[in-house]
N, C-alpha and C. Protein backbone atom coordinates (compact mmCIF):
# COMPACT_ATOMS: atom_id res chain seq x y z
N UNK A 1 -148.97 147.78 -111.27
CA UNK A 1 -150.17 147.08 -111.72
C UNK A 1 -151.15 146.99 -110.55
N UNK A 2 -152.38 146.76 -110.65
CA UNK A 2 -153.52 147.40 -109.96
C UNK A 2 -153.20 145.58 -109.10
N UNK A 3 -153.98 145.82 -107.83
CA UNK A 3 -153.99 144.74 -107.05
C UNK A 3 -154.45 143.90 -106.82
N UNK A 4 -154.79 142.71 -107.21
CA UNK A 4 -155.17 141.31 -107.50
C UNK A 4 -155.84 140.52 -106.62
N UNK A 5 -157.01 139.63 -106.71
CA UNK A 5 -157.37 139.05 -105.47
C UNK A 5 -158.09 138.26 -106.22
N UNK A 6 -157.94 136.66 -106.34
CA UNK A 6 -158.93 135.91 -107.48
C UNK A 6 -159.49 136.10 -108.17
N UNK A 7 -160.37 136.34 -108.60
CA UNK A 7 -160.70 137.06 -109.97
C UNK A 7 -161.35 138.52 -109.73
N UNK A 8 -161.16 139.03 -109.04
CA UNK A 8 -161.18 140.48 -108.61
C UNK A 8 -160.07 141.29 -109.03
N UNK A 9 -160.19 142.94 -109.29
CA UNK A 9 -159.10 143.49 -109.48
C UNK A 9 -159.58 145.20 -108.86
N UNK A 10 -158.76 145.99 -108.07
CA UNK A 10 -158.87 146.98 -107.64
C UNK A 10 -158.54 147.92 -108.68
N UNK A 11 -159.73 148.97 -108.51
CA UNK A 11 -159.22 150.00 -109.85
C UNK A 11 -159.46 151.15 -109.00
N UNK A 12 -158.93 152.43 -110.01
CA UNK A 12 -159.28 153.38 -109.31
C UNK A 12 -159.87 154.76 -109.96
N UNK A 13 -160.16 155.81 -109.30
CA UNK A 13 -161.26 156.54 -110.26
C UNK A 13 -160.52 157.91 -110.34
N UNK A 14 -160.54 158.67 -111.38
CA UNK A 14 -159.91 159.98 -111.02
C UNK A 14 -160.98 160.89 -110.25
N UNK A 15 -161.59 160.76 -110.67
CA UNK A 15 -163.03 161.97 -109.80
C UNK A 15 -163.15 161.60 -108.66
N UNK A 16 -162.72 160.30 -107.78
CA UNK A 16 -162.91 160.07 -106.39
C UNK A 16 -161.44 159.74 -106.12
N UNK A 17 -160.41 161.01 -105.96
CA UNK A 17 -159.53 160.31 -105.81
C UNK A 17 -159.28 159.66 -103.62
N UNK A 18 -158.33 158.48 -104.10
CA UNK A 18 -158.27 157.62 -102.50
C UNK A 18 -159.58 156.54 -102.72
N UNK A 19 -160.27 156.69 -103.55
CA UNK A 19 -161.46 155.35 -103.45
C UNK A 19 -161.32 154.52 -104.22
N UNK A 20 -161.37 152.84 -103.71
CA UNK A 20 -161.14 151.94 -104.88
C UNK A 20 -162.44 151.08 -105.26
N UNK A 21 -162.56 150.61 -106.25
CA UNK A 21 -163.81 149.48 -106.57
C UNK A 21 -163.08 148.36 -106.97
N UNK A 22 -163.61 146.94 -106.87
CA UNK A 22 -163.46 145.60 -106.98
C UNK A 22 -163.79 145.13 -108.27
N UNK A 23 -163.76 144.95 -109.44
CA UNK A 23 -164.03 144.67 -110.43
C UNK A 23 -163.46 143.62 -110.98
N UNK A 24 -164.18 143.03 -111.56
CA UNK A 24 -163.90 141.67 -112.48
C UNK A 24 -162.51 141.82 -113.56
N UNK A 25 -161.48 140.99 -112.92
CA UNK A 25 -160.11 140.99 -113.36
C UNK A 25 -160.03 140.88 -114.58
N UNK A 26 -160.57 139.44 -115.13
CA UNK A 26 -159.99 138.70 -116.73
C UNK A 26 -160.88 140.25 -117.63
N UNK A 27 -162.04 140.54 -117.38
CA UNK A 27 -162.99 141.65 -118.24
C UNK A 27 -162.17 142.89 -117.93
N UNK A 28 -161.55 143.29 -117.07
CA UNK A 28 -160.47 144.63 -117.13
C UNK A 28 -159.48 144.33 -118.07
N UNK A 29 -158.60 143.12 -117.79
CA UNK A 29 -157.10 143.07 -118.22
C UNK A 29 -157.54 142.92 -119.79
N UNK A 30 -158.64 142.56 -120.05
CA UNK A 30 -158.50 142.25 -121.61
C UNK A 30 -159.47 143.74 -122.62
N UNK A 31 -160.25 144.42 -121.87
CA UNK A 31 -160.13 145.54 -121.92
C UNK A 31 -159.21 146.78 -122.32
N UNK A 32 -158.42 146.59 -121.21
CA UNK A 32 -156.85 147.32 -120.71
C UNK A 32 -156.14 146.76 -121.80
N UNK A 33 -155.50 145.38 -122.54
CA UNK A 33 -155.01 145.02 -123.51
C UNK A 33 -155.46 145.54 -124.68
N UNK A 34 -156.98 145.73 -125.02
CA UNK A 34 -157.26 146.33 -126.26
C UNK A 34 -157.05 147.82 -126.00
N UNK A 35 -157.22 148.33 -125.60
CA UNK A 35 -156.78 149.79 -125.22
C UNK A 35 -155.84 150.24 -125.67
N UNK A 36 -154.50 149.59 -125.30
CA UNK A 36 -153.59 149.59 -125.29
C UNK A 36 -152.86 150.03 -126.86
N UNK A 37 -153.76 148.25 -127.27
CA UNK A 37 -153.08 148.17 -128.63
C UNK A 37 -154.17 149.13 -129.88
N UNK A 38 -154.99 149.70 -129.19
CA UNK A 38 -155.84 151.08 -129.81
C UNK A 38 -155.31 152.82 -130.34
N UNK A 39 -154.70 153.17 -128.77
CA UNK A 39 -154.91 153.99 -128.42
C UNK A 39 -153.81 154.59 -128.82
N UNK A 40 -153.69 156.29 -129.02
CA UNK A 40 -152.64 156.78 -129.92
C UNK A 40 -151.74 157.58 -128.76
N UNK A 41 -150.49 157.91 -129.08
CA UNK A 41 -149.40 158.08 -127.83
C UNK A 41 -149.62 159.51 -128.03
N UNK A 42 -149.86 159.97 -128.84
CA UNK A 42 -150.15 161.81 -129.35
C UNK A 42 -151.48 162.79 -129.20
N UNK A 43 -151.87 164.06 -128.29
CA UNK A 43 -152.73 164.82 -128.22
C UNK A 43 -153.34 165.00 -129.80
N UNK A 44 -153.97 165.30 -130.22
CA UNK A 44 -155.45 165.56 -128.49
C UNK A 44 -155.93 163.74 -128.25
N UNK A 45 -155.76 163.14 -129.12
CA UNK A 45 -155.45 161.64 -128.70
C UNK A 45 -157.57 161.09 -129.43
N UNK A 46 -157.59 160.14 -129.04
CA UNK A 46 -159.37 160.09 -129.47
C UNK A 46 -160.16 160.09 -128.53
N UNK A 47 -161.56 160.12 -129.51
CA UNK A 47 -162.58 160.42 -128.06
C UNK A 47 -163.26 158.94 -127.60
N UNK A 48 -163.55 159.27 -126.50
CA UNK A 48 -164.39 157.14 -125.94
C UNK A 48 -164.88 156.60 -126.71
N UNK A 49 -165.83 157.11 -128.01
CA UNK A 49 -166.60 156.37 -128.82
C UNK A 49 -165.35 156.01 -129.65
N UNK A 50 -164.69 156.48 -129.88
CA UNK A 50 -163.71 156.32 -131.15
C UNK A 50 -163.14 155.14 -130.70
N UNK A 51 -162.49 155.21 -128.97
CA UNK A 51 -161.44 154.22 -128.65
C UNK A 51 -162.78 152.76 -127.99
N UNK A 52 -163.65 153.02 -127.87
CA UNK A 52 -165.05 151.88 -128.02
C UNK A 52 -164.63 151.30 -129.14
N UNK A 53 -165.22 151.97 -129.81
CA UNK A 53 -165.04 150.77 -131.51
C UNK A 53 -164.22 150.65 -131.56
N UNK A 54 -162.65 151.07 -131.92
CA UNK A 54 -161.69 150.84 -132.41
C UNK A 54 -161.41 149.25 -130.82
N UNK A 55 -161.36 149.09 -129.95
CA UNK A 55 -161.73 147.82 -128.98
C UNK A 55 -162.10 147.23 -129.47
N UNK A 56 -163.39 146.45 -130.02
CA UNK A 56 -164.23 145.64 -129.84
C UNK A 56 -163.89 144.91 -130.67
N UNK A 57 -163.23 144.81 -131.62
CA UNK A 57 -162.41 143.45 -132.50
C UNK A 57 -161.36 142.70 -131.48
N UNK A 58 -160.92 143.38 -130.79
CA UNK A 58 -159.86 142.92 -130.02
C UNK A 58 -159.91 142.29 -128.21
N UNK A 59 -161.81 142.32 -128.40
CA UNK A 59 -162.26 141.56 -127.04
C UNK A 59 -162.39 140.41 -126.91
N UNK A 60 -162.26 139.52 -126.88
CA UNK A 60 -163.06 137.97 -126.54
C UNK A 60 -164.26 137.88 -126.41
N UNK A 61 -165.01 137.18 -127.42
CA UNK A 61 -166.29 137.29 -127.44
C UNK A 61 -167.16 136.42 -126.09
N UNK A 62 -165.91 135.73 -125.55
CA UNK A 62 -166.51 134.85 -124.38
C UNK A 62 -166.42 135.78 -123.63
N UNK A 63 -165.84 136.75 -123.20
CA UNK A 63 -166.18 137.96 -122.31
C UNK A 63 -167.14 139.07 -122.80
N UNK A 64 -166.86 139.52 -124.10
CA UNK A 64 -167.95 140.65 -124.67
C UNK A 64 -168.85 139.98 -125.59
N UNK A 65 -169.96 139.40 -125.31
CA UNK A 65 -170.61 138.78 -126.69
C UNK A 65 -171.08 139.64 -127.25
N UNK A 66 -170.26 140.14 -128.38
CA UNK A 66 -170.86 140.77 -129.48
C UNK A 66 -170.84 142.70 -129.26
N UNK A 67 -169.82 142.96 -128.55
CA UNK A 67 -169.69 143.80 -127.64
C UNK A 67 -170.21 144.41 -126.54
N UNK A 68 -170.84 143.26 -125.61
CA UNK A 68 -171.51 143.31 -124.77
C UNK A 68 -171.11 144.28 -123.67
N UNK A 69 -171.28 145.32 -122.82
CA UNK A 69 -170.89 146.22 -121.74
C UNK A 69 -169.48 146.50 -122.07
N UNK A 70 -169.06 146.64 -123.51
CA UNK A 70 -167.39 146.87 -123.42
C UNK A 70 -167.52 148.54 -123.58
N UNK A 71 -168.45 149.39 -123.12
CA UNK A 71 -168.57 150.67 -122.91
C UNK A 71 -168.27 151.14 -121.31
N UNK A 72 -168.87 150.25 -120.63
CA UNK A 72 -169.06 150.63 -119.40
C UNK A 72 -167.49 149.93 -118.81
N UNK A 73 -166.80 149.25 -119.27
CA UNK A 73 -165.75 148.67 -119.16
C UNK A 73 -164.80 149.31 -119.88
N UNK A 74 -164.92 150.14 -120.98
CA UNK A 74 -163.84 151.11 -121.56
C UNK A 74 -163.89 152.40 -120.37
N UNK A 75 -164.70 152.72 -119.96
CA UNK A 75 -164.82 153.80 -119.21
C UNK A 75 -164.00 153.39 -117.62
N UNK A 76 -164.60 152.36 -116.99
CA UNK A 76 -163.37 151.86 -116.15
C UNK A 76 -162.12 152.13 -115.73
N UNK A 77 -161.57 150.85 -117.59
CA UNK A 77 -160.64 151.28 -117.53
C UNK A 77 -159.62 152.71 -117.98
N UNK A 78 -160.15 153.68 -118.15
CA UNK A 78 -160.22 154.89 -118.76
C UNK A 78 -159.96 155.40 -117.41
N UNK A 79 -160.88 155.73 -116.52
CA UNK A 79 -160.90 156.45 -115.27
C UNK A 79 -159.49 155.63 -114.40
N UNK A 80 -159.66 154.51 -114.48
CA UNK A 80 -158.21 154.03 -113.81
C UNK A 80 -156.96 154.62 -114.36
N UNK A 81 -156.78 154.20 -115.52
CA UNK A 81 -155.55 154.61 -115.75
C UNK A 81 -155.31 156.23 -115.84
N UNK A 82 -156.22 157.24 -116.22
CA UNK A 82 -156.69 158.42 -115.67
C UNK A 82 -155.47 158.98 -114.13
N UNK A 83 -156.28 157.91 -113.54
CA UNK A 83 -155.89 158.29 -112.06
C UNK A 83 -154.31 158.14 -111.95
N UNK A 84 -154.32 156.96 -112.85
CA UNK A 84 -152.45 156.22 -112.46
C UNK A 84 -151.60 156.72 -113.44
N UNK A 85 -152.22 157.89 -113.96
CA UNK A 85 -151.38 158.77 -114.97
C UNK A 85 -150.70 158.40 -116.22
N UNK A 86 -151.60 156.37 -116.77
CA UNK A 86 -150.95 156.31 -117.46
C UNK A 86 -151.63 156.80 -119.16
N UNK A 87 -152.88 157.35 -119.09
CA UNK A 87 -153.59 157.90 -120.31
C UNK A 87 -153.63 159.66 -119.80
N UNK A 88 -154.22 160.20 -120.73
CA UNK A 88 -154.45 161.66 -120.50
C UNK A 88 -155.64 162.38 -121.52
N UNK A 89 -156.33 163.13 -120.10
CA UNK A 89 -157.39 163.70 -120.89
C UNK A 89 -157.25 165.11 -121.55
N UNK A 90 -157.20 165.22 -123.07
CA UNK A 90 -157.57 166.49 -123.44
C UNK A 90 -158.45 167.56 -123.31
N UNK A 91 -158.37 168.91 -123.09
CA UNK A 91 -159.25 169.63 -122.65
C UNK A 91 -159.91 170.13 -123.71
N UNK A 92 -160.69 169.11 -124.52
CA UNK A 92 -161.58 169.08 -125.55
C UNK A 92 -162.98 168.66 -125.94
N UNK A 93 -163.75 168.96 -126.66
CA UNK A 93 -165.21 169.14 -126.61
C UNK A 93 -165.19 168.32 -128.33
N UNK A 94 -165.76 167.38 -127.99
CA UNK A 94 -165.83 166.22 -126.77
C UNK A 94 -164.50 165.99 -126.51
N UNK A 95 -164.50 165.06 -124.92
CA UNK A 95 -162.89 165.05 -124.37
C UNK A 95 -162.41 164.13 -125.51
N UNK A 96 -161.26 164.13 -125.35
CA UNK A 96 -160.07 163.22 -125.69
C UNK A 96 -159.41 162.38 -124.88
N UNK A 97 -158.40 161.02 -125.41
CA UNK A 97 -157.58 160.51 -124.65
C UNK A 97 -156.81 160.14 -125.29
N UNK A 98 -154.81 160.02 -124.91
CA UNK A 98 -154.39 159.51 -125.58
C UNK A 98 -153.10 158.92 -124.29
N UNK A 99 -152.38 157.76 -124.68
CA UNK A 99 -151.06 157.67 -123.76
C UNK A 99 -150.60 158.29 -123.31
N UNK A 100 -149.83 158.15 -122.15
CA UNK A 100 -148.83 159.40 -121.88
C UNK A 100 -147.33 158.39 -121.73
């Protein structure tokens, strides 16, 4: 699990790999939770818009009002787990993602 520091959380990027960013913990982990309970374990898996919406019932509206930046925060966490090998991108037009 990514590394913790008060309400901070270290993520990491696949396109820069070795570089980390500081990002707002409780808005990742609950992110990362809808994801989770989204996202399909089987190729070619869905594409960001797909796994966007299929999220946004499952955010806290005190964090996303009304799905507030839960794009730029799906992508995040997308590129993190990317890196930590725990999603996977299909080599598809448009990409894909699904568990690994």
């Amino acid at each position: 699990m990514p590394k913790t520091s008060h309400d901070k959380i270290d993520v990491q990027n696949i396109n820069t790999p070795g570089k980390t960013t500081r990002v707002d913990a409780a808005k990742y982990r609950a992110m990362l939770d809808a994801m989770m309970q989204v996202m399909t374990k089987t190729a070619p898996g869905d594409t960001a818009k797909d796994i966007k919406d299929a999220t946004k019932p499952h955010l806290p509206q005190a964090l996303f009002p009304e799905g507030a930046t839960s794009g730029w925060w799906q992508k995040t966490v997308q590129l993190d787990l990317e890196a930590k090998g725990i999603i996977t991108r299909s080599p598809t037009k448009p990409l894909r993602f699904y568990l690994t």
